[in-house]
PDB file of N, CA and C in Angstrom:
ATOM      1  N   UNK A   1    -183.901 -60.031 137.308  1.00  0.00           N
ATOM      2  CA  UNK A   1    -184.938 -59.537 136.414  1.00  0.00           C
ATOM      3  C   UNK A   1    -185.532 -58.261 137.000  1.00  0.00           C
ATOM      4  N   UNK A   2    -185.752 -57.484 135.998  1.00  0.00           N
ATOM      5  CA  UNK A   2    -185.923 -56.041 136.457  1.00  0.00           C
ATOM      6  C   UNK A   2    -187.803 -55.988 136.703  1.00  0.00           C
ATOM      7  N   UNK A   3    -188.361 -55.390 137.342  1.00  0.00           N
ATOM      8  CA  UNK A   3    -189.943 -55.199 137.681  1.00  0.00           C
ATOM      9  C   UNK A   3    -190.494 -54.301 136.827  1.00  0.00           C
ATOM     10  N   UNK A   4    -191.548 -54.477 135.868  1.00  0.00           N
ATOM     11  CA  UNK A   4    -192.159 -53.179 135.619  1.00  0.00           C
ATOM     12  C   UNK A   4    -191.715 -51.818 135.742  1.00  0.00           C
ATOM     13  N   UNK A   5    -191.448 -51.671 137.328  1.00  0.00           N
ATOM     14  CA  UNK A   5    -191.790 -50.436 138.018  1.00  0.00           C
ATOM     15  C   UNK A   5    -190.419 -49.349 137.867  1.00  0.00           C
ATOM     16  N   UNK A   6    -189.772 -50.604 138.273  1.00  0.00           N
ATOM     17  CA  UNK A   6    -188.234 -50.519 138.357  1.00  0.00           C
ATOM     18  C   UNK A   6    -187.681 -50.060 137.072  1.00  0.00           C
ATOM     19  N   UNK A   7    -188.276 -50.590 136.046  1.00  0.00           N
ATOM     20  CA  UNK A   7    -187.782 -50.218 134.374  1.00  0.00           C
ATOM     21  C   UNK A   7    -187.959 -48.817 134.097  1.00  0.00           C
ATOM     22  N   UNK A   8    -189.484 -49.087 134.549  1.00  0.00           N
ATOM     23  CA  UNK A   8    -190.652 -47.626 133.984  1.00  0.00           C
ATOM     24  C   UNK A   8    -189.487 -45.796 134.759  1.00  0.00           C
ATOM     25  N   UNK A   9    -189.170 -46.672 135.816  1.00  0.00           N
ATOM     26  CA  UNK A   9    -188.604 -45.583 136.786  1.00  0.00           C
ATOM     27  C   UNK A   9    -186.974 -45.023 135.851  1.00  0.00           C
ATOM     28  N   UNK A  10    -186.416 -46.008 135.111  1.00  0.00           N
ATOM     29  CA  UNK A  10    -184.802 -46.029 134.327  1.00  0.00           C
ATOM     30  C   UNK A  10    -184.952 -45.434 133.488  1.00  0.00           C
ATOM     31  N   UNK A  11    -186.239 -45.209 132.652  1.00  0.00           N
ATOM     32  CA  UNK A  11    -186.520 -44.900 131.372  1.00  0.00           C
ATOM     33  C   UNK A  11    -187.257 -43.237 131.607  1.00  0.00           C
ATOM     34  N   UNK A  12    -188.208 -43.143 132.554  1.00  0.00           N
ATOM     35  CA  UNK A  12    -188.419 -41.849 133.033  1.00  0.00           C
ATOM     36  C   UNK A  12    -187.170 -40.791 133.307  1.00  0.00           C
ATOM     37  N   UNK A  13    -186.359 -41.512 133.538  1.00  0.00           N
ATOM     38  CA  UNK A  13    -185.012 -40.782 133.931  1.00  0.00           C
ATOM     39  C   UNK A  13    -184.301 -40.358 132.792  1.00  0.00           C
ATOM     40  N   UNK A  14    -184.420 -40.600 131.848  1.00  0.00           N
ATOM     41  CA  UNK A  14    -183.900 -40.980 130.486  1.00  0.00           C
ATOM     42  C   UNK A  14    -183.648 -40.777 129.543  1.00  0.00           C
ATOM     43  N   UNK A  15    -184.970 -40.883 129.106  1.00  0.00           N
ATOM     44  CA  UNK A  15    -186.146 -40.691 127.668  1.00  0.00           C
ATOM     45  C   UNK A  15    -185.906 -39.167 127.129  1.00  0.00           C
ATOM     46  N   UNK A  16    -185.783 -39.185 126.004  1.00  0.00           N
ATOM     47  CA  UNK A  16    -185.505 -38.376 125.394  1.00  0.00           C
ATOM     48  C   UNK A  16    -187.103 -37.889 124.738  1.00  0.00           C
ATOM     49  N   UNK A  17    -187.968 -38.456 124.573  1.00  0.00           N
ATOM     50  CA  UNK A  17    -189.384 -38.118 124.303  1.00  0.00           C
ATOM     51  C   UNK A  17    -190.444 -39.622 124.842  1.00  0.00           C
ATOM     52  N   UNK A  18    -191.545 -38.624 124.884  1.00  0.00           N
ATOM     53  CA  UNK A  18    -192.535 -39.812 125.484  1.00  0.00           C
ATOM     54  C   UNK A  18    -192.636 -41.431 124.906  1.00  0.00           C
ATOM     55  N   UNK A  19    -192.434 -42.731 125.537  1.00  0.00           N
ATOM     56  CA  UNK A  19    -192.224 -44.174 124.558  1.00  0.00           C
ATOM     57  C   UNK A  19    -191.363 -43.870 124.277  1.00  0.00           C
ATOM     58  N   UNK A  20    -190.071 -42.898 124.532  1.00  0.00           N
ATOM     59  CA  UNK A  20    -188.680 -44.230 124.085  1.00  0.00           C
ATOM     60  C   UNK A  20    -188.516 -44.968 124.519  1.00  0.00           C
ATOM     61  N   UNK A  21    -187.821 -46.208 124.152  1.00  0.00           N
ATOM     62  CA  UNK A  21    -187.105 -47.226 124.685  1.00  0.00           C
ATOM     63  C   UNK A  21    -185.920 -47.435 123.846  1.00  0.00           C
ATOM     64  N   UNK A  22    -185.344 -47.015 122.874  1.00  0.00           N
ATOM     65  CA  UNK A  22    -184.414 -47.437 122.099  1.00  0.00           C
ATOM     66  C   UNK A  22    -183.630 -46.496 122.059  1.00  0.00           C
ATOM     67  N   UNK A  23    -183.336 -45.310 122.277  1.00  0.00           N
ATOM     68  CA  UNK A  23    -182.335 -44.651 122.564  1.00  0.00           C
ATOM     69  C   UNK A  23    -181.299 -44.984 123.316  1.00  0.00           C
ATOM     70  N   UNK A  24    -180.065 -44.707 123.344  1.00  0.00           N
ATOM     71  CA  UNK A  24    -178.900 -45.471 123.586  1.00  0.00           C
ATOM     72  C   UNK A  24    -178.931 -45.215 124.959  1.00  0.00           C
ATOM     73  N   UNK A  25    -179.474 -43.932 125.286  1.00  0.00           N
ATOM     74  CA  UNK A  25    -179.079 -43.732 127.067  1.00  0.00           C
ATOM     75  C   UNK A  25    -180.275 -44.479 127.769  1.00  0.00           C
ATOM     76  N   UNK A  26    -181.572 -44.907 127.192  1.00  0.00           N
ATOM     77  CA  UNK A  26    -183.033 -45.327 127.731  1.00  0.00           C
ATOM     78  C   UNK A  26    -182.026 -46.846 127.677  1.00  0.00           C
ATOM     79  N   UNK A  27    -181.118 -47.374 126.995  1.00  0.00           N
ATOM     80  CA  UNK A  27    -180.926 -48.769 126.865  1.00  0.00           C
ATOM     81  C   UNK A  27    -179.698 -48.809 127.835  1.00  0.00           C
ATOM     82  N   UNK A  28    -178.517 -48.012 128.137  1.00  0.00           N
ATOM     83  CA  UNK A  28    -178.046 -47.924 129.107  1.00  0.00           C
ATOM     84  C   UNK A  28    -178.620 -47.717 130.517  1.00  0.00           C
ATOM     85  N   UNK A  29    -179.487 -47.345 130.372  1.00  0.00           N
ATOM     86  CA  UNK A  29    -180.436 -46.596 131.815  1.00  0.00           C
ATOM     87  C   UNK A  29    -180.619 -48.142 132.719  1.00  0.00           C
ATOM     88  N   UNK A  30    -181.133 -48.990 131.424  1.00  0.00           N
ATOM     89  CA  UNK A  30    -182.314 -49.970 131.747  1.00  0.00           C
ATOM     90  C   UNK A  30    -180.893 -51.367 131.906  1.00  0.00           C
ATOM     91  N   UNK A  31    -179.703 -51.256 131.003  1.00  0.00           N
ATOM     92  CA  UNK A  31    -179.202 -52.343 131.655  1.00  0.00           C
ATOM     93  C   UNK A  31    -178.358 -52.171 132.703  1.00  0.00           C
ATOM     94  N   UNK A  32    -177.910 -50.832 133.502  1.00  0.00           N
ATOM     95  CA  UNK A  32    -177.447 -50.733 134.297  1.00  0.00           C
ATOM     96  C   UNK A  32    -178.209 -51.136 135.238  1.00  0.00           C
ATOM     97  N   UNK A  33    -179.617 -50.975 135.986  1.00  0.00           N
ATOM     98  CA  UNK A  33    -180.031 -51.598 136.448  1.00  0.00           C
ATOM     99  C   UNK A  33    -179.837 -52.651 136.595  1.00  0.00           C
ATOM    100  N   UNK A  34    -180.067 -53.712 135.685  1.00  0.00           N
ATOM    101  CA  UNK A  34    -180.016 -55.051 135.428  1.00  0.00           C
ATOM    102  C   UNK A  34    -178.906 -55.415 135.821  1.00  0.00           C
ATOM    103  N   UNK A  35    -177.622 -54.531 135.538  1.00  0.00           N
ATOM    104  CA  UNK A  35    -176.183 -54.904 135.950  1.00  0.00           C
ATOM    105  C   UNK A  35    -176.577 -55.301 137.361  1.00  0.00           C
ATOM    106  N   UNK A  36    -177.270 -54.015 137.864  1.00  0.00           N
ATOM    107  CA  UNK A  36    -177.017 -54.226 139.541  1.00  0.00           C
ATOM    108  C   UNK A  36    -177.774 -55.093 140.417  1.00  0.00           C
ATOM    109  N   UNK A  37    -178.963 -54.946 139.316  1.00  0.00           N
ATOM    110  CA  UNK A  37    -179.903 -56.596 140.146  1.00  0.00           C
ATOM    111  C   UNK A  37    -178.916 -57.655 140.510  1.00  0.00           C
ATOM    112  N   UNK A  38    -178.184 -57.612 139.307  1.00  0.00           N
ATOM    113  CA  UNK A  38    -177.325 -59.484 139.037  1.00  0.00           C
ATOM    114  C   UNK A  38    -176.006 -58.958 139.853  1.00  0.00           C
ATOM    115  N   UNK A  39    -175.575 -58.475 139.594  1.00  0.00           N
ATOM    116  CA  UNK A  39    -174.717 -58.228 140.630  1.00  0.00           C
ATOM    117  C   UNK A  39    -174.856 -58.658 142.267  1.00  0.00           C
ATOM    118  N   UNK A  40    -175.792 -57.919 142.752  1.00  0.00           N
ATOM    119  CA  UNK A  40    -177.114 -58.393 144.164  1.00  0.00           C
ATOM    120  C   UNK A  40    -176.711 -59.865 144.420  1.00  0.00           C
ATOM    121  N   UNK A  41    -177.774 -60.412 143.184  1.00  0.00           N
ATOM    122  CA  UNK A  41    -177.763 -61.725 143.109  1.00  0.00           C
ATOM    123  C   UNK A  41    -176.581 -62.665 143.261  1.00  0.00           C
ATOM    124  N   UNK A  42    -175.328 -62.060 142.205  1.00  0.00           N
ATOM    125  CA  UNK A  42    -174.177 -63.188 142.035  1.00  0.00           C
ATOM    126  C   UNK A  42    -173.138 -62.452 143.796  1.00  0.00           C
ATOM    127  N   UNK A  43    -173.549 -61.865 144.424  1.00  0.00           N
ATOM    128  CA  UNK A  43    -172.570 -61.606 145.725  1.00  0.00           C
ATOM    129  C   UNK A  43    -173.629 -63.020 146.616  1.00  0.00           C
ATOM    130  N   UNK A  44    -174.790 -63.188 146.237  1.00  0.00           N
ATOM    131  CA  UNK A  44    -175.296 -64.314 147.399  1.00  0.00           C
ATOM    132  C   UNK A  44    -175.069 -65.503 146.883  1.00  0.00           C
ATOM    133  N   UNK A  45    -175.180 -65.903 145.673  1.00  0.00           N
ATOM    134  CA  UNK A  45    -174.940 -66.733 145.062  1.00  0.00           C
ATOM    135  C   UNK A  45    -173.363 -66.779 144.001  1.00  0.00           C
ATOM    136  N   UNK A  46    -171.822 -67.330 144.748  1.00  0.00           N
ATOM    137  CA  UNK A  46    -170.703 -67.212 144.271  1.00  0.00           C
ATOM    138  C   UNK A  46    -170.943 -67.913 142.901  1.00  0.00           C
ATOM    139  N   UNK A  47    -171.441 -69.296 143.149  1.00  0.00           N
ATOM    140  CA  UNK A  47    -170.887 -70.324 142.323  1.00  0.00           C
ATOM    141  C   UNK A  47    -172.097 -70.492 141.135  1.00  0.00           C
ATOM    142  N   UNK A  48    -173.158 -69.206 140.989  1.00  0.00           N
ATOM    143  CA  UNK A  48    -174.050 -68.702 140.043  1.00  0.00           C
ATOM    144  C   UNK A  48    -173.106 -68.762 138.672  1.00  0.00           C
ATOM    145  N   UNK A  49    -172.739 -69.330 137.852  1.00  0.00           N
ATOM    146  CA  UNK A  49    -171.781 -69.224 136.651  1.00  0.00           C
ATOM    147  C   UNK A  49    -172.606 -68.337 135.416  1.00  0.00           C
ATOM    148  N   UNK A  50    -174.027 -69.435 134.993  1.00  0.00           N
ATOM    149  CA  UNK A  50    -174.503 -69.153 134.125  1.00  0.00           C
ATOM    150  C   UNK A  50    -174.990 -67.651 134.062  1.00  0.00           C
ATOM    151  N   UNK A  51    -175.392 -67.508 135.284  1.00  0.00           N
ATOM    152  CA  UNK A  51    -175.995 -66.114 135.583  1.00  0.00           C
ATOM    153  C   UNK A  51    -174.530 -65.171 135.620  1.00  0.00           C
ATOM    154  N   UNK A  52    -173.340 -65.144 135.983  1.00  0.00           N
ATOM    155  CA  UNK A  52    -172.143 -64.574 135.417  1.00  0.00           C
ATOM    156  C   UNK A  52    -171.919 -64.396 134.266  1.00  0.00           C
ATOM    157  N   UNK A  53    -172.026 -65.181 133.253  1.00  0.00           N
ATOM    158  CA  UNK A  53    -171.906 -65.236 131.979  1.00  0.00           C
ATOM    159  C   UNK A  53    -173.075 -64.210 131.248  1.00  0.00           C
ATOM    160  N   UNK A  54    -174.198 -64.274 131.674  1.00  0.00           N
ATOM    161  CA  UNK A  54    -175.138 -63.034 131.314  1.00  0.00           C
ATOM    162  C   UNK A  54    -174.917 -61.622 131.812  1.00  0.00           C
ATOM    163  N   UNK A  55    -174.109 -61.827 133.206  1.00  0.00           N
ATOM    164  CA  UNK A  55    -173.446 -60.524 133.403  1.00  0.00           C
ATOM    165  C   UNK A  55    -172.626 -59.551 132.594  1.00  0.00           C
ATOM    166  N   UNK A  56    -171.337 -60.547 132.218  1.00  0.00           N
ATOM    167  CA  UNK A  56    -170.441 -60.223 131.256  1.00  0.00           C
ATOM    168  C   UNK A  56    -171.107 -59.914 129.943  1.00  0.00           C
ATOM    169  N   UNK A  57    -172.185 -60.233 129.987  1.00  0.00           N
ATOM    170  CA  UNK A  57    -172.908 -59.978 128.225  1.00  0.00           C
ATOM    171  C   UNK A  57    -173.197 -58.908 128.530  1.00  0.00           C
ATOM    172  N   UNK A  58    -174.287 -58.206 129.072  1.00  0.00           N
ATOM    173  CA  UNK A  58    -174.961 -57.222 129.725  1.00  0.00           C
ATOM    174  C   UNK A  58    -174.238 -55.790 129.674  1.00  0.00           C
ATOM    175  N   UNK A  59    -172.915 -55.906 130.492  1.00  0.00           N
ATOM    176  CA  UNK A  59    -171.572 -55.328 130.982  1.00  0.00           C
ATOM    177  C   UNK A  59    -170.937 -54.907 129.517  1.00  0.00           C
ATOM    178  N   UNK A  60    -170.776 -55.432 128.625  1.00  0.00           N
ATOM    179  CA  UNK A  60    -170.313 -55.459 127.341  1.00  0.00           C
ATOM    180  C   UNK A  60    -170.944 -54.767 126.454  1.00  0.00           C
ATOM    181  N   UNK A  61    -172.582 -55.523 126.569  1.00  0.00           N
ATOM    182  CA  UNK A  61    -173.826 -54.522 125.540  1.00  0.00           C
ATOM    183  C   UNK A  61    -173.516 -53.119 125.918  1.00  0.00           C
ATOM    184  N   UNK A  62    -173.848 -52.797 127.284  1.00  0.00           N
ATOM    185  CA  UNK A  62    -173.615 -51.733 127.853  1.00  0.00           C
ATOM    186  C   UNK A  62    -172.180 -50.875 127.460  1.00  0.00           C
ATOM    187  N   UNK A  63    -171.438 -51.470 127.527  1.00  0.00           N
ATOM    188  CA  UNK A  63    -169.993 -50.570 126.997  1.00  0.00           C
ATOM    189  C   UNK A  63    -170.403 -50.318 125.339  1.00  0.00           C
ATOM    190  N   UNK A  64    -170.842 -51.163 124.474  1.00  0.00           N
ATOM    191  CA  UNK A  64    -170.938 -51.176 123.296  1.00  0.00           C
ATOM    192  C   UNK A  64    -172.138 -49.473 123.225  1.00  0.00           C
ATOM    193  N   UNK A  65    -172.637 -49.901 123.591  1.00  0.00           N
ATOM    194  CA  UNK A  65    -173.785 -48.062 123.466  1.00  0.00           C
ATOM    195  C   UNK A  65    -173.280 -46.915 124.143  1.00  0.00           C
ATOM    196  N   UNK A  66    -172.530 -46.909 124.977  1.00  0.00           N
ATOM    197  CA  UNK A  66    -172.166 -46.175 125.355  1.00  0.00           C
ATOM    198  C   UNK A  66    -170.721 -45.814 124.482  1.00  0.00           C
ATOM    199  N   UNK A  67    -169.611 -46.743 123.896  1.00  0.00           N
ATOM    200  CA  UNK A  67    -168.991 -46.053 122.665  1.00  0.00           C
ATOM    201  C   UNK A  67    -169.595 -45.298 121.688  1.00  0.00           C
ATOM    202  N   UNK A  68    -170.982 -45.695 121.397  1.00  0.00           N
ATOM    203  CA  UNK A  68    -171.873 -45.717 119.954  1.00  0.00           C
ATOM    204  C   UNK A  68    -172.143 -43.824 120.776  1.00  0.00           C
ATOM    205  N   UNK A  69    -172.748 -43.581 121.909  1.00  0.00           N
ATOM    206  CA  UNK A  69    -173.197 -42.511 122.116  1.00  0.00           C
ATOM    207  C   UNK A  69    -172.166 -41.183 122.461  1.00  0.00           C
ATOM    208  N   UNK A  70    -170.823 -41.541 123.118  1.00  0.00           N
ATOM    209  CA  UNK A  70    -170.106 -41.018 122.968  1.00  0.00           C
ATOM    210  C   UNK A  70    -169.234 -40.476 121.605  1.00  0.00           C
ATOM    211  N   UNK A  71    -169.325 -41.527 120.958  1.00  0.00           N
ATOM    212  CA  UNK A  71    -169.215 -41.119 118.847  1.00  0.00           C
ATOM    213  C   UNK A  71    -170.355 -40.265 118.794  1.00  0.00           C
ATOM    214  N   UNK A  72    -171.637 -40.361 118.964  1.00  0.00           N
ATOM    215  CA  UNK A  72    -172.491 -39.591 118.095  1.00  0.00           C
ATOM    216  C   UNK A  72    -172.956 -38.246 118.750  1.00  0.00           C
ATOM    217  N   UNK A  73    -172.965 -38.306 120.148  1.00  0.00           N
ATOM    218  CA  UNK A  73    -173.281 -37.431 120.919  1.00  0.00           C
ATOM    219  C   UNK A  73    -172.697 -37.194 122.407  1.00  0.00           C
ATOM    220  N   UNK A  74    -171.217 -36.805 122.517  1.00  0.00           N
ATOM    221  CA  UNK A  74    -170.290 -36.201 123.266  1.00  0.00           C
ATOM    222  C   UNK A  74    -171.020 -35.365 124.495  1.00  0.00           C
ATOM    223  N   UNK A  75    -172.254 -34.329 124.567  1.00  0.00           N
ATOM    224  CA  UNK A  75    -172.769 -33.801 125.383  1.00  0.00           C
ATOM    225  C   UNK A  75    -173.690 -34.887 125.713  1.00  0.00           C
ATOM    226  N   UNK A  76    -174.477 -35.705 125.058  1.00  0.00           N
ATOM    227  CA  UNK A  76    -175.711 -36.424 125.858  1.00  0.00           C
ATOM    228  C   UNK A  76    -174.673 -37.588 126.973  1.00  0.00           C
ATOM    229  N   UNK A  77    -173.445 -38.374 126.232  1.00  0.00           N
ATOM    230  CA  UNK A  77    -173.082 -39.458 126.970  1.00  0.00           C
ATOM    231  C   UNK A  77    -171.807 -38.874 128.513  1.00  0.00           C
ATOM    232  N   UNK A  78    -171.974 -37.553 128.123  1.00  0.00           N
ATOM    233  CA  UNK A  78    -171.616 -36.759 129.767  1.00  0.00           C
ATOM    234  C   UNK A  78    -172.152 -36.608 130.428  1.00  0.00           C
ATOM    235  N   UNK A  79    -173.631 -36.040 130.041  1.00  0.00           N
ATOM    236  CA  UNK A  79    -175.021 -36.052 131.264  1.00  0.00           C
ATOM    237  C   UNK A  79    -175.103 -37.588 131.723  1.00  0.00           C
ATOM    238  N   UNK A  80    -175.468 -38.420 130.945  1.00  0.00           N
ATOM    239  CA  UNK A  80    -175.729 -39.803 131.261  1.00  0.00           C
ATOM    240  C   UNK A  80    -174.755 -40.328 132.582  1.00  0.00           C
ATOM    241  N   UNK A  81    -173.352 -40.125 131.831  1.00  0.00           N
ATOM    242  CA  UNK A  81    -172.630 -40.901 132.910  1.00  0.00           C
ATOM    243  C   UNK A  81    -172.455 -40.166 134.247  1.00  0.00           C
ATOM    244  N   UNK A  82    -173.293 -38.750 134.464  1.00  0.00           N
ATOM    245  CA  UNK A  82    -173.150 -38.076 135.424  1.00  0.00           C
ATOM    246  C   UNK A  82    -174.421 -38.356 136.406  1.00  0.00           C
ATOM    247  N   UNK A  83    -175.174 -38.593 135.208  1.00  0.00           N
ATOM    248  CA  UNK A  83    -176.708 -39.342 136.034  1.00  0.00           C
ATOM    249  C   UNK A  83    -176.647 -40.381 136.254  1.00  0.00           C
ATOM    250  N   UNK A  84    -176.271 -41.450 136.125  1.00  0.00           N
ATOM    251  CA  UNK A  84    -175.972 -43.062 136.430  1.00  0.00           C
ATOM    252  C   UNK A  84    -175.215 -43.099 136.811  1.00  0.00           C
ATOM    253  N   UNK A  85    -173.712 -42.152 137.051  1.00  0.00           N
ATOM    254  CA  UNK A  85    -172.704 -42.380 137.992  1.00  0.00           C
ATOM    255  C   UNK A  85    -171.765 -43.972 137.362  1.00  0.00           C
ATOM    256  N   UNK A  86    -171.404 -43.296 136.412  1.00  0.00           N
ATOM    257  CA  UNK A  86    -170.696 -45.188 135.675  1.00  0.00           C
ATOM    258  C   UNK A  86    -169.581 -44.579 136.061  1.00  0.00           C
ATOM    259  N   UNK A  87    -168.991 -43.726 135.349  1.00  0.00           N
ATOM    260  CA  UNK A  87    -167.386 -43.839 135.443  1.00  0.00           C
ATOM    261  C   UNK A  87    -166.578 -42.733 136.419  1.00  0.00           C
ATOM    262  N   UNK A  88    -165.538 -43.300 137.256  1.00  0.00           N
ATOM    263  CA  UNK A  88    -165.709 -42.158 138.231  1.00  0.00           C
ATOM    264  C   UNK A  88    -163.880 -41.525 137.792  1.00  0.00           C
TER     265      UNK A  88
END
């Protein structure tokens, strides 16, 4: 689970105007994080299943917006993946 602080910090990075949260890169921003919390988590904990299974959801949402932003906007989902460092 992501902190306040930790969010506030994904979305500052982000945001396309002041209070977004629903923009595709503010929603990538914020579950990549989350990827990596659980990630953290499932290397200490192997036999964590349920919490795997929310991974794979997460991991998926995440691919799903990032097709959606690469269709609609080719220059924004190049900055993004250059600022979050997804695909190498």
């Amino acid at each position: 689970m992501l902190s306040k602080q930790k969010k506030a910090n994904a979305l500052k990075e982000t945001q396309r105007h002041e209070g977004d949260t629903g923009s595709p890169e503010s929603q990538v921003a914020i579950l990549t994080r989350q990827i990596d919390e659980l990630a953290k988590h499932l290397k200490k904990n192997k036999k964590d299943f349920h919490s795997r299974r929310g991974l794979l959801q997460m991991v998926a949402n995440r691919r799903k917006h990032l097709k959606y932003l690469e269709r609609k906007n080719p220059d924004a989902y190049q900055t993004l993946i250059k600022k979050l460092g997804l695909k190498k």
